[in-house]
C-alpha atoms as a PDB file:
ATOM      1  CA  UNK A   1       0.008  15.923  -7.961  1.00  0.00           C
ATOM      2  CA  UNK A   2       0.894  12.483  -9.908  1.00  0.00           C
ATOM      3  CA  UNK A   3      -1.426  11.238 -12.614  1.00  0.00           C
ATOM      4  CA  UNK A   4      -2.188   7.446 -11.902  1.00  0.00           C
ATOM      5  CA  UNK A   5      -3.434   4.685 -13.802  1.00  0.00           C
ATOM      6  CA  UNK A   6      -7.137   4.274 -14.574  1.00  0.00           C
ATOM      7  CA  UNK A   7      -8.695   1.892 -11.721  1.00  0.00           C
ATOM      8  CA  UNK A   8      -5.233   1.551 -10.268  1.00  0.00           C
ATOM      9  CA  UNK A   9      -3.174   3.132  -7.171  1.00  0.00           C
ATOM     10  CA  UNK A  10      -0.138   3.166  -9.471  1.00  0.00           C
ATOM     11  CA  UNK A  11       1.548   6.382 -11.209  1.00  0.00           C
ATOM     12  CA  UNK A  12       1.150   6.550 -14.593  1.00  0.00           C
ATOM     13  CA  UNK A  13       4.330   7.835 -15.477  1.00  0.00           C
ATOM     14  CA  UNK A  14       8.035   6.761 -14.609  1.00  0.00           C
ATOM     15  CA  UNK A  15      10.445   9.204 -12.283  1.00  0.00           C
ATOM     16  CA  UNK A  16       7.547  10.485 -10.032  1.00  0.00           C
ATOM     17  CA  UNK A  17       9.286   9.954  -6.812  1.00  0.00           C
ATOM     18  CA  UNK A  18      11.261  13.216  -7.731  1.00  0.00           C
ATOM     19  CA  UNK A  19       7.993  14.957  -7.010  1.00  0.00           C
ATOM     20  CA  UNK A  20       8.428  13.947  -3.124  1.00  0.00           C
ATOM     21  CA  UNK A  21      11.220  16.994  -3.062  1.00  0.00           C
ATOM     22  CA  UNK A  22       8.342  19.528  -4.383  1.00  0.00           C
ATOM     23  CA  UNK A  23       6.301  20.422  -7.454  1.00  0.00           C
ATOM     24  CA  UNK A  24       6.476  24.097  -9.035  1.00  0.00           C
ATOM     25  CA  UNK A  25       3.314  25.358 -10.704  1.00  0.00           C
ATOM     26  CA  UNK A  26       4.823  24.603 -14.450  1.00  0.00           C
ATOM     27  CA  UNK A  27       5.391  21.092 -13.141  1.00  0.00           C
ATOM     28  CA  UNK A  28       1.941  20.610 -12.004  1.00  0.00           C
ATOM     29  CA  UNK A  29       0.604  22.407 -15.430  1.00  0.00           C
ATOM     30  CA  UNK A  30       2.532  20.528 -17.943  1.00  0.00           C
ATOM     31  CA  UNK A  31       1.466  17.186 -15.738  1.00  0.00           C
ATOM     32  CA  UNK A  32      -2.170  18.125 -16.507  1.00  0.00           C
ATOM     33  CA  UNK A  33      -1.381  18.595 -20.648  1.00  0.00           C
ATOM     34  CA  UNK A  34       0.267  15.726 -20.437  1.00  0.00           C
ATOM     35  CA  UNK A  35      -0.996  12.176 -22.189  1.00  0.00           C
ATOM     36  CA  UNK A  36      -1.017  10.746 -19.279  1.00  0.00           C
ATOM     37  CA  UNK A  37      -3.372  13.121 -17.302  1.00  0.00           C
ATOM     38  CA  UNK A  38      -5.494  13.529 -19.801  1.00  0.00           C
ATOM     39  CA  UNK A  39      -6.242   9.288 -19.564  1.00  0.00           C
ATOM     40  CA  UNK A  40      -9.442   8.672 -20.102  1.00  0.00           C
ATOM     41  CA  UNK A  41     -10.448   7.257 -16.184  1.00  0.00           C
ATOM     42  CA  UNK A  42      -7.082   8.364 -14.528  1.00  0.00           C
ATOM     43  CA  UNK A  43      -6.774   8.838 -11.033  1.00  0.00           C
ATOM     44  CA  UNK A  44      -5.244  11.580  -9.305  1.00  0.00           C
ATOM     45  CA  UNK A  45      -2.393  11.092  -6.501  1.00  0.00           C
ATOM     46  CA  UNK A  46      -0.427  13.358  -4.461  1.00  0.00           C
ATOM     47  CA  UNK A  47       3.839  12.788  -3.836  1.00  0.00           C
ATOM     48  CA  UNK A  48       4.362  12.855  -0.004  1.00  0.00           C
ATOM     49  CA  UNK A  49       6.309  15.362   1.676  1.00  0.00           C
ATOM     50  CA  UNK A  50       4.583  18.468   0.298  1.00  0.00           C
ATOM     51  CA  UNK A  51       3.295  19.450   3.795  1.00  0.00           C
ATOM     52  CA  UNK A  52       0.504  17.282   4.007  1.00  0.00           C
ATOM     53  CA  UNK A  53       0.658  14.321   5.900  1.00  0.00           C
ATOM     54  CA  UNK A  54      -1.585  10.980   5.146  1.00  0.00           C
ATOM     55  CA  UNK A  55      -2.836   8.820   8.256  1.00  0.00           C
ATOM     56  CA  UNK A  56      -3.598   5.474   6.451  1.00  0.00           C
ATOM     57  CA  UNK A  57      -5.959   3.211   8.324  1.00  0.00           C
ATOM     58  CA  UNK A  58      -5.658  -0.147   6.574  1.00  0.00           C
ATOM     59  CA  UNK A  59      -7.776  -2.155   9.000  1.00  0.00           C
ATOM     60  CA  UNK A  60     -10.544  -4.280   7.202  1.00  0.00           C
ATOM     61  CA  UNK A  61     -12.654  -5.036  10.380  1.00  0.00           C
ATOM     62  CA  UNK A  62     -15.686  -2.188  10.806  1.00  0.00           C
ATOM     63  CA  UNK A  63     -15.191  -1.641  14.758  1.00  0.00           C
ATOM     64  CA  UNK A  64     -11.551  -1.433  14.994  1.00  0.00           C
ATOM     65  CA  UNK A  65     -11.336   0.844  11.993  1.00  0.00           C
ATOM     66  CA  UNK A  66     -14.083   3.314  13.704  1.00  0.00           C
ATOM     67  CA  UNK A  67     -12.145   2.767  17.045  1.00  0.00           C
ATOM     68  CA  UNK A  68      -8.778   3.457  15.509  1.00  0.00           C
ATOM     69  CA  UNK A  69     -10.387   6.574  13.463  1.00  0.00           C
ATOM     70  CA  UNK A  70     -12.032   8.183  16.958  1.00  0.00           C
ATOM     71  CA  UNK A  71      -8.246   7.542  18.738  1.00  0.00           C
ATOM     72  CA  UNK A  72      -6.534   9.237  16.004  1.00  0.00           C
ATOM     73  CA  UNK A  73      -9.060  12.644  15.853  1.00  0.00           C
ATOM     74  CA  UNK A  74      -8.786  12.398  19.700  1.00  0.00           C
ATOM     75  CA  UNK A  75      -4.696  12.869  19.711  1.00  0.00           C
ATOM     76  CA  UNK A  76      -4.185  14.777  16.848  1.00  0.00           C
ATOM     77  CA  UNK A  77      -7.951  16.596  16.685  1.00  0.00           C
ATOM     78  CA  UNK A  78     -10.263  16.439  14.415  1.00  0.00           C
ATOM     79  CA  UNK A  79      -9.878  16.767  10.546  1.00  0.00           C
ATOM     80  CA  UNK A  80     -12.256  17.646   7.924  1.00  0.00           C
ATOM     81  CA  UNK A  81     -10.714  15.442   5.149  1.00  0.00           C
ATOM     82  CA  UNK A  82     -11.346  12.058   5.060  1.00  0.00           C
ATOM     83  CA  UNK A  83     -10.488   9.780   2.363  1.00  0.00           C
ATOM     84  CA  UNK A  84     -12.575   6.501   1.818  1.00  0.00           C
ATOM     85  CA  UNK A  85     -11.666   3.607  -1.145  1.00  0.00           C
ATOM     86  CA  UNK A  86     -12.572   0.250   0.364  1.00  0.00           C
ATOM     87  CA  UNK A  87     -14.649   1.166   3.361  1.00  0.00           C
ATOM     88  CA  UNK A  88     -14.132   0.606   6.587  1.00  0.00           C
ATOM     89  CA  UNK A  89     -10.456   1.697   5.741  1.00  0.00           C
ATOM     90  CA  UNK A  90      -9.769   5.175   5.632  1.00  0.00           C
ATOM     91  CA  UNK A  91      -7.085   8.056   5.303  1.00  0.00           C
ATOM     92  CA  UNK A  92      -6.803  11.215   7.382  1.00  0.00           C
ATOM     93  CA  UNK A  93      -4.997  14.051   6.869  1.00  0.00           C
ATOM     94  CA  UNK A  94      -2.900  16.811   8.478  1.00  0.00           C
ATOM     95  CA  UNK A  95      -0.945  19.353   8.079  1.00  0.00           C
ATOM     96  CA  UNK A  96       2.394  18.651   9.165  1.00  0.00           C
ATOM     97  CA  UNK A  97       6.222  19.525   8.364  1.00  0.00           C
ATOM     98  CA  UNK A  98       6.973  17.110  11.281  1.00  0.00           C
ATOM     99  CA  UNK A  99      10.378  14.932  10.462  1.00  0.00           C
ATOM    100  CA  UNK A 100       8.863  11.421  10.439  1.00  0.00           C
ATOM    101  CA  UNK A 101      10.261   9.181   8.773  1.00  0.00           C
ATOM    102  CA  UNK A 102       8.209   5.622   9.715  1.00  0.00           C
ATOM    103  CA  UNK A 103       6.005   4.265   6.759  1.00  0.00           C
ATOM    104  CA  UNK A 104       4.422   1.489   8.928  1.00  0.00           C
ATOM    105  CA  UNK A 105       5.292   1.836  13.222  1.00  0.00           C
ATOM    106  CA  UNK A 106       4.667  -0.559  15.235  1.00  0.00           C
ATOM    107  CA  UNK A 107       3.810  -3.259  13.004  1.00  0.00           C
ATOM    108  CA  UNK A 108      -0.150  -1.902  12.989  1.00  0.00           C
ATOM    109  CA  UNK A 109      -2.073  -1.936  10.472  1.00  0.00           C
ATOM    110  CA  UNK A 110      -1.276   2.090   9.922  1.00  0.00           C
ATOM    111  CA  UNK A 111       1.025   3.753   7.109  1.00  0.00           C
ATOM    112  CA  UNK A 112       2.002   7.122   7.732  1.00  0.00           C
ATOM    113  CA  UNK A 113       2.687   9.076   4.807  1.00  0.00           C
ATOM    114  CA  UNK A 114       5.145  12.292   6.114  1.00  0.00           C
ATOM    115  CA  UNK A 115       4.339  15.949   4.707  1.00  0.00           C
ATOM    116  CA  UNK A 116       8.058  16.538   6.035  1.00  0.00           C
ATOM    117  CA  UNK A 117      10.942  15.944   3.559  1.00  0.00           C
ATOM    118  CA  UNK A 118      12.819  13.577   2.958  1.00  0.00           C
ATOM    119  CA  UNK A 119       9.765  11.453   1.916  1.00  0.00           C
ATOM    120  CA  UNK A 120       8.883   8.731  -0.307  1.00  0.00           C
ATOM    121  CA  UNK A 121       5.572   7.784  -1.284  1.00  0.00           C
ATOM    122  CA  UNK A 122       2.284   8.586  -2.905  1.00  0.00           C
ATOM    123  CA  UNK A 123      -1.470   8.644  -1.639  1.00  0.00           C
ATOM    124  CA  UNK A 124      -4.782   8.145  -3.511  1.00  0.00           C
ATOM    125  CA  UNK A 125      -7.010  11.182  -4.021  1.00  0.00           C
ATOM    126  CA  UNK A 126      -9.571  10.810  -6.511  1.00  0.00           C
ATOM    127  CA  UNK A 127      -9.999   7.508  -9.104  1.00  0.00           C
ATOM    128  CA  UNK A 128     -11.195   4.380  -8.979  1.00  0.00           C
ATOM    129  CA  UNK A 129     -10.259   1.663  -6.019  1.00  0.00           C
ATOM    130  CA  UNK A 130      -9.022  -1.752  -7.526  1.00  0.00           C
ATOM    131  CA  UNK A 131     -11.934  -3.340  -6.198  1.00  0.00           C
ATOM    132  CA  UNK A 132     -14.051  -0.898  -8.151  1.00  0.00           C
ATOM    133  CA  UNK A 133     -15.076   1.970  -5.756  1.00  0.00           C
ATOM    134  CA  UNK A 134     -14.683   5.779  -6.474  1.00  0.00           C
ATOM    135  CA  UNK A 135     -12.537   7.151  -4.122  1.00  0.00           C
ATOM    136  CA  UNK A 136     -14.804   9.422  -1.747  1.00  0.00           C
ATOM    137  CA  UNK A 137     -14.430  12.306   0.972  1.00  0.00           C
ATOM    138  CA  UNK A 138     -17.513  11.774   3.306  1.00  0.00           C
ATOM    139  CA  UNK A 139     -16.919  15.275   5.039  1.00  0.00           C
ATOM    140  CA  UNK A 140     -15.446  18.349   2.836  1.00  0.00           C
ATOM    141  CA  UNK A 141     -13.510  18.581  -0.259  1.00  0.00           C
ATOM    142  CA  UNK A 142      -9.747  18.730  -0.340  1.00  0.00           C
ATOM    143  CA  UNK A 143     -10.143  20.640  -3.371  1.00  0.00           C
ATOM    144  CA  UNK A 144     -12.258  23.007  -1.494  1.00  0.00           C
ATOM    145  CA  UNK A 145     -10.173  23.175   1.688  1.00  0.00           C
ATOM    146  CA  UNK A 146      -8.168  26.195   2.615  1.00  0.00           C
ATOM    147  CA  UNK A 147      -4.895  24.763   3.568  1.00  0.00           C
ATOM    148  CA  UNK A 148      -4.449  26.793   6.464  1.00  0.00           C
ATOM    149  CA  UNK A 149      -7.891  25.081   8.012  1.00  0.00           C
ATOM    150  CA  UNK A 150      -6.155  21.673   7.811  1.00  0.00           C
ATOM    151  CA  UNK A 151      -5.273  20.622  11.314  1.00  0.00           C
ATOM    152  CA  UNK A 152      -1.248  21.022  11.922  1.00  0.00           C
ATOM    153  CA  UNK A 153       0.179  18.328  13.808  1.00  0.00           C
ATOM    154  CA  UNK A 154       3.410  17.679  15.839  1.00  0.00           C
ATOM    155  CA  UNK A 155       6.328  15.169  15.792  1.00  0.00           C
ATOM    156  CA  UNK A 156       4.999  14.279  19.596  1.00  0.00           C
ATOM    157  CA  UNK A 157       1.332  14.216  18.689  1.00  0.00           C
ATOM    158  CA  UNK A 158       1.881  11.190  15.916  1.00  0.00           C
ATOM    159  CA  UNK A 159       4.382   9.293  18.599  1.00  0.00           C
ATOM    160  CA  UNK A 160       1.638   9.142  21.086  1.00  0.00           C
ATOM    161  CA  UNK A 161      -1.284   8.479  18.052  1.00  0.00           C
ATOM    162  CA  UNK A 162       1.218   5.338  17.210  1.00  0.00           C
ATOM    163  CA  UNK A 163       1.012   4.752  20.957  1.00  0.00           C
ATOM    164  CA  UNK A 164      -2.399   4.738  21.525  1.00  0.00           C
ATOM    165  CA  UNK A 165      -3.173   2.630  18.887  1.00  0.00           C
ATOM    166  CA  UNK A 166      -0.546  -0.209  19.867  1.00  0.00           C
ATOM    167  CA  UNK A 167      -2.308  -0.451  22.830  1.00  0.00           C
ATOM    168  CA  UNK A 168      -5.804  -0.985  21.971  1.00  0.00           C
ATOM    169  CA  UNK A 169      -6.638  -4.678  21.886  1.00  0.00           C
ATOM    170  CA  UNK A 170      -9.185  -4.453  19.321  1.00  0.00           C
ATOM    171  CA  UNK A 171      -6.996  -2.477  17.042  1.00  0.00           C
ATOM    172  CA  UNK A 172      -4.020  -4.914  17.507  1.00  0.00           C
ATOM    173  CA  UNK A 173      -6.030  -7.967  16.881  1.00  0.00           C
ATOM    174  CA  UNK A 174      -7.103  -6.772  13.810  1.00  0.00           C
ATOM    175  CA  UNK A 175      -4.843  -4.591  12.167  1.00  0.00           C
ATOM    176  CA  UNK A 176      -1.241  -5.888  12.906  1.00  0.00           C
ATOM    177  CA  UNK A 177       1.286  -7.459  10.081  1.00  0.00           C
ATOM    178  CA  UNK A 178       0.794 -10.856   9.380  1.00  0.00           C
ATOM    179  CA  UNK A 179       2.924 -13.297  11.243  1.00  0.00           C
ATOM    180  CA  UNK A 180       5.806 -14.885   9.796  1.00  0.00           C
ATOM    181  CA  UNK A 181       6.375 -18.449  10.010  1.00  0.00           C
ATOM    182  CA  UNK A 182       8.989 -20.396  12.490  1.00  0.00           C
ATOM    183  CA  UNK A 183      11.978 -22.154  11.153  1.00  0.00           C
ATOM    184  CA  UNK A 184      14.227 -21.237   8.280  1.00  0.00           C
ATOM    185  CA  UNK A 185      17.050 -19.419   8.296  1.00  0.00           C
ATOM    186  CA  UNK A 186      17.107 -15.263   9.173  1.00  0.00           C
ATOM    187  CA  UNK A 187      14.794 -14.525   5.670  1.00  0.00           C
ATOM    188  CA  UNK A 188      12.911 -17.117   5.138  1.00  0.00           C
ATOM    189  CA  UNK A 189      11.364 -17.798   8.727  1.00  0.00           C
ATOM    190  CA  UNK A 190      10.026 -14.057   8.451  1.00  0.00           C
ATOM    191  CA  UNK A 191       8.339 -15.290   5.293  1.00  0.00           C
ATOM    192  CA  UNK A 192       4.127 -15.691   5.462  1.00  0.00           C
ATOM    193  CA  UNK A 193       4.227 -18.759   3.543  1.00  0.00           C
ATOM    194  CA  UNK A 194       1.671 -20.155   5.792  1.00  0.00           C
ATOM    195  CA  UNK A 195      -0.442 -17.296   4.767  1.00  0.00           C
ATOM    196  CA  UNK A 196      -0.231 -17.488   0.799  1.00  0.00           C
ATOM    197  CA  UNK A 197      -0.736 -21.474   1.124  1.00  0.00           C
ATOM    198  CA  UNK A 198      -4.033 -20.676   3.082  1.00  0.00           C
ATOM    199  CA  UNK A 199      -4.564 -17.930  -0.100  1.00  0.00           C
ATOM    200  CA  UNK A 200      -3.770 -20.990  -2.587  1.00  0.00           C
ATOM    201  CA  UNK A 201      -5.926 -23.741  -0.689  1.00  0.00           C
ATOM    202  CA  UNK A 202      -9.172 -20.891  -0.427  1.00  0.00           C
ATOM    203  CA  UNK A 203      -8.829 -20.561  -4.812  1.00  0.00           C
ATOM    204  CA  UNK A 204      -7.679 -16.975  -4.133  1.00  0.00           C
ATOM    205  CA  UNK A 205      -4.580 -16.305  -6.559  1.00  0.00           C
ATOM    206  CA  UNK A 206      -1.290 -14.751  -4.807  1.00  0.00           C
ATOM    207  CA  UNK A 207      -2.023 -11.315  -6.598  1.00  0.00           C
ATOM    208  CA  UNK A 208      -5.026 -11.073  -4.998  1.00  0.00           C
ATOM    209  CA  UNK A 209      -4.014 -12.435  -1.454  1.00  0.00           C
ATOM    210  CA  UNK A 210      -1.009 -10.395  -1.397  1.00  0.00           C
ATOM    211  CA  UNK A 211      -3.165  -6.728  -2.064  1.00  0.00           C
ATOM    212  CA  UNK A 212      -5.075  -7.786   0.739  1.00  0.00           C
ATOM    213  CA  UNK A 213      -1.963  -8.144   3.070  1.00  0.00           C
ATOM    214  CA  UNK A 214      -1.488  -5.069   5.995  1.00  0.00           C
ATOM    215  CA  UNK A 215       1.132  -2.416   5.347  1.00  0.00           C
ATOM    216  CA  UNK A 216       3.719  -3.997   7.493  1.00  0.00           C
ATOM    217  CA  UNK A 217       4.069  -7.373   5.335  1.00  0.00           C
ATOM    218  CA  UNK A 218       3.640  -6.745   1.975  1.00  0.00           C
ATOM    219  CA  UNK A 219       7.309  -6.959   1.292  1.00  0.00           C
ATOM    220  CA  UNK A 220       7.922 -10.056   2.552  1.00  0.00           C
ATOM    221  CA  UNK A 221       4.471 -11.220   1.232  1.00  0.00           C
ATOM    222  CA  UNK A 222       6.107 -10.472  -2.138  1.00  0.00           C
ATOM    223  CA  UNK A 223       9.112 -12.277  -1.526  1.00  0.00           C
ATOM    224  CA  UNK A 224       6.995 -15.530  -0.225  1.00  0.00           C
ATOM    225  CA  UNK A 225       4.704 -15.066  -3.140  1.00  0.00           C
ATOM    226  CA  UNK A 226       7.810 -14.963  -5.731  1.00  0.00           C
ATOM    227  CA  UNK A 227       9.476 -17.669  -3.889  1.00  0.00           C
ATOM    228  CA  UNK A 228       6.587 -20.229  -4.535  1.00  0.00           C
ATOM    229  CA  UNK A 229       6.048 -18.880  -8.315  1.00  0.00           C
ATOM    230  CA  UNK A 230       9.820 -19.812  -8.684  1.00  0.00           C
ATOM    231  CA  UNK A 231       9.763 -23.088  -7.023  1.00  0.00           C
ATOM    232  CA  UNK A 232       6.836 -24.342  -9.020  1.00  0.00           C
ATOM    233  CA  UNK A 233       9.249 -25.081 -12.133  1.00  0.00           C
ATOM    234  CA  UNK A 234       7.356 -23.665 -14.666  1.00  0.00           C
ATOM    235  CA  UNK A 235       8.397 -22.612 -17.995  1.00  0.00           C
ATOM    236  CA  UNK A 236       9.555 -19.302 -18.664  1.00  0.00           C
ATOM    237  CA  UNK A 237       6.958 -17.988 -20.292  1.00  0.00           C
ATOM    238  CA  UNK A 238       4.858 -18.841 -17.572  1.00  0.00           C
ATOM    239  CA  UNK A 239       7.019 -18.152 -14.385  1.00  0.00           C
ATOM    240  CA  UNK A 240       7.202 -14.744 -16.131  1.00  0.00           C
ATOM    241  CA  UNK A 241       3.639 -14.315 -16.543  1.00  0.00           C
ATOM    242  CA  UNK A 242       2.955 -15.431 -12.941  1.00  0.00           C
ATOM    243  CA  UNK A 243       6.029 -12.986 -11.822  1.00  0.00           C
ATOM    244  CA  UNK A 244       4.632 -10.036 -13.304  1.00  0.00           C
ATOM    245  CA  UNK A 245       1.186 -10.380 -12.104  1.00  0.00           C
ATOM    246  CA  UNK A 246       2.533 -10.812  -8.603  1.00  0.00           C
ATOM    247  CA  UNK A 247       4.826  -7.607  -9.739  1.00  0.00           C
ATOM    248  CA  UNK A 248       1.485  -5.311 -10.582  1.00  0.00           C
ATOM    249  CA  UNK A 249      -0.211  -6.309  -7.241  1.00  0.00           C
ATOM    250  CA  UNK A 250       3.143  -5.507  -5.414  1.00  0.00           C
ATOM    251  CA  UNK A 251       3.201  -2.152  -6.730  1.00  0.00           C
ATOM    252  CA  UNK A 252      -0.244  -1.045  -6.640  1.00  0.00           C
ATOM    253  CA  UNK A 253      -0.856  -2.167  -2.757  1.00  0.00           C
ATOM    254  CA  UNK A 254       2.314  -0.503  -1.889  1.00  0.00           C
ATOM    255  CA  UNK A 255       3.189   2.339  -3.594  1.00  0.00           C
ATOM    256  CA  UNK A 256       6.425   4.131  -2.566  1.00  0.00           C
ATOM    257  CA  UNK A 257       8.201   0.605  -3.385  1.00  0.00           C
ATOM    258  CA  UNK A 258      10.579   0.705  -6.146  1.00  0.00           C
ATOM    259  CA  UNK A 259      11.751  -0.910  -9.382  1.00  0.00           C
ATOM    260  CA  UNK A 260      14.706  -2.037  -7.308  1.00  0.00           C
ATOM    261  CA  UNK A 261      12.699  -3.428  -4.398  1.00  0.00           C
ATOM    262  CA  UNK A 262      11.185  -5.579  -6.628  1.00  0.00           C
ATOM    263  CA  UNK A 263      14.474  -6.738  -8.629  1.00  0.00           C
ATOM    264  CA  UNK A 264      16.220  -7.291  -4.725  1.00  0.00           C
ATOM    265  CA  UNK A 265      12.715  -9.454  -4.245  1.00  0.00           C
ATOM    266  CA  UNK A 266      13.184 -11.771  -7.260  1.00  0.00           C
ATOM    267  CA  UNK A 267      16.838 -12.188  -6.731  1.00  0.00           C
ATOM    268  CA  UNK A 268      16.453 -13.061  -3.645  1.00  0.00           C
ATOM    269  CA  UNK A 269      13.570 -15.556  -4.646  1.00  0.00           C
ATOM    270  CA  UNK A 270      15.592 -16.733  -7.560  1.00  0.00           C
ATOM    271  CA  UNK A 271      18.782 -17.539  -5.400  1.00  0.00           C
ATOM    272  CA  UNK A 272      16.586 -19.379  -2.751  1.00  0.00           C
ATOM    273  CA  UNK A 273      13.630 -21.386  -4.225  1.00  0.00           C
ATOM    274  CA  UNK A 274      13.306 -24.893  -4.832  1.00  0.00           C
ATOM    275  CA  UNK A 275      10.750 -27.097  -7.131  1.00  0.00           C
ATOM    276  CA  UNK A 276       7.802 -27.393  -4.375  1.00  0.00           C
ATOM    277  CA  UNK A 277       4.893 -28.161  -6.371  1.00  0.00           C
ATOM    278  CA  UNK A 278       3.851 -29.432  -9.261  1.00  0.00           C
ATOM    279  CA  UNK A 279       2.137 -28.275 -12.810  1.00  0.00           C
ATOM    280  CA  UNK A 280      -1.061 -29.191 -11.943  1.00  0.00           C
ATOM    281  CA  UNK A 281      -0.996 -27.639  -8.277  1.00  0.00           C
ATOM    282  CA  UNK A 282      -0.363 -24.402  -9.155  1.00  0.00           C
ATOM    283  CA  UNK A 283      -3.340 -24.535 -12.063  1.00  0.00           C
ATOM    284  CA  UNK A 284      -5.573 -25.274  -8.834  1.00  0.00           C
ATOM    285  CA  UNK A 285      -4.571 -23.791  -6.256  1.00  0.00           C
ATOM    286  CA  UNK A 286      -2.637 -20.699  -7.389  1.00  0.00           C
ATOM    287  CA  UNK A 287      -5.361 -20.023 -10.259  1.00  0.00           C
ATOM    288  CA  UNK A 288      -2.089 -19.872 -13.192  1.00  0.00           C
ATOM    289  CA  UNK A 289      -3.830 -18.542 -16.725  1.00  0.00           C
ATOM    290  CA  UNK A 290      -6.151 -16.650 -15.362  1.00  0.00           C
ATOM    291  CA  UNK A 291      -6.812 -12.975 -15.499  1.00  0.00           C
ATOM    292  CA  UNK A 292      -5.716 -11.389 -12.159  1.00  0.00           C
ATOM    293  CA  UNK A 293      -6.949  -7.723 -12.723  1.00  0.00           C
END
């Protein structure tokens, strides 16, 4: 178990990916002493790889999510813990030592968090959703749960659940990556600039745009989103400002990313951009100065 940030999807301490190898029971007990578990409004996550593995529906639209919930208790069976934070998305989960090592297959809208080791990653349990829901189980308590009532789940079982959901045109219309834009060389023409301009020209600022981005894209999301800030000539204070605001949302939507993804993703922007807009642009469209939650 991880102690995470009040309202936030994000670990509230530093080094927690070592817990994807295991936790012993003085781990766990010193975690729940600690300052940091005793926050006032913390959440509660769990490391992946610990022999329970998380089925993340991501998809937004209410029919495809209950369509891609009824293929996934049809091929693996039926579990009694569900895990709701923004509805219609929603988590199952298994019980699974399965090798599997694919956070995102087949470019759905679907994040599959292995119980098998090696893993990387965290999932939500209890706390507060971003967007200001409790996190809820609908069915039974995992607290409650005997482990060995947890539905166990083969290597073959989540090929063909990845399958089956691929195929279904109402899942894949609404739940695959965004699309990157032609032209460019090899990085930038994956890029969804068009994307975050459509974010900038609605008033919604690239934090906010870029949390709302499917499983598949929110790397290169980042990397567009960082590549704008940059090429916006700003000041430093305020490229830095931007940058770490884009930073947060990058690590709260996904997780199991890294300090050094995100270091690779400024480089990267830092080598690459060029002055695109102006001052007063970015004020409008990209919503600079104010608070991005």
């Amino acid at each position: 178990m991880i102690p995470l940030r009040p309202s936030s999807k994000a670990p509230a301490l530093r080094g927690w990916e070592a817990f994807n190898e295991g936790q012993t029971d003085a781990q766990l007990s010193a975690l729940s002493r600690s300052a940091a578990g005793r926050r006032l409004g913390s959440g509660v996550g769990a490391a992946a790889g610990n022999g329970v593995l998380g089925l993340d529906l991501d998809i937004t639209e209410t029919r495809a999510a209950a369509r891609a919930v009824a293929i996934a208790e049809d091929v693996l069976g039926r579990t009694p813990l569900h895990r709701i934070g923004k509805p219609p998305k929603r988590m199952l989960f298994y019980r699974s030592e399965a090798s599997y090592k694919r956070m995102n297959p087949g470019g759905l809208a679907l994040e599959v968090y292995p119980g098998s080791r090696p893993a990387s990653g965290q999932v939500v349990l209890f706390g507060r959703h971003p967007d200001g829901d409790a996190y809820h189980w609908p069915q039974e308590d995992p607290r409650l749960t005997p482990f060995g009532e947890i539905p166990e789940v083969t290597r073959e079982q989540l090929d063909n659940v990845v399958i089956a959901l691929t195929a279904d045109p109402l899942i894949k219309n609404h739940g695959q990556a965004l699309p990157g834009v032609p032209g460019g060389d090899g990085h930038s023409s994956a890029l969804p600039f068009r994307q975050a301009n459509a974010a900038m020209r609605s008033g919604q600022g690239l934090p906010q745009w870029l949390a709302s981005i499917a499983p598949g894209a929110r790397h290169n999301a980042a990397l567009a989103g960082a590549i704008i800030i940059v090429g916006l000539g700003l000041d430093v204070d305020e490229e830095a400002a931007e940058l770490e605001s884009l930073e947060c949302a990058f690590l709260e939507c996904k997780p199991e990313a890294t300090a050094t993804e995100w270091r690779n993703i400024l480089r990267w922007a830092r080598q690459h951009a060029a002055p695109r807009y102006r001052r007063d642009e970015l004020v409008r469209r990209l919503g600079l100065g104010v608070n991005h939650g």
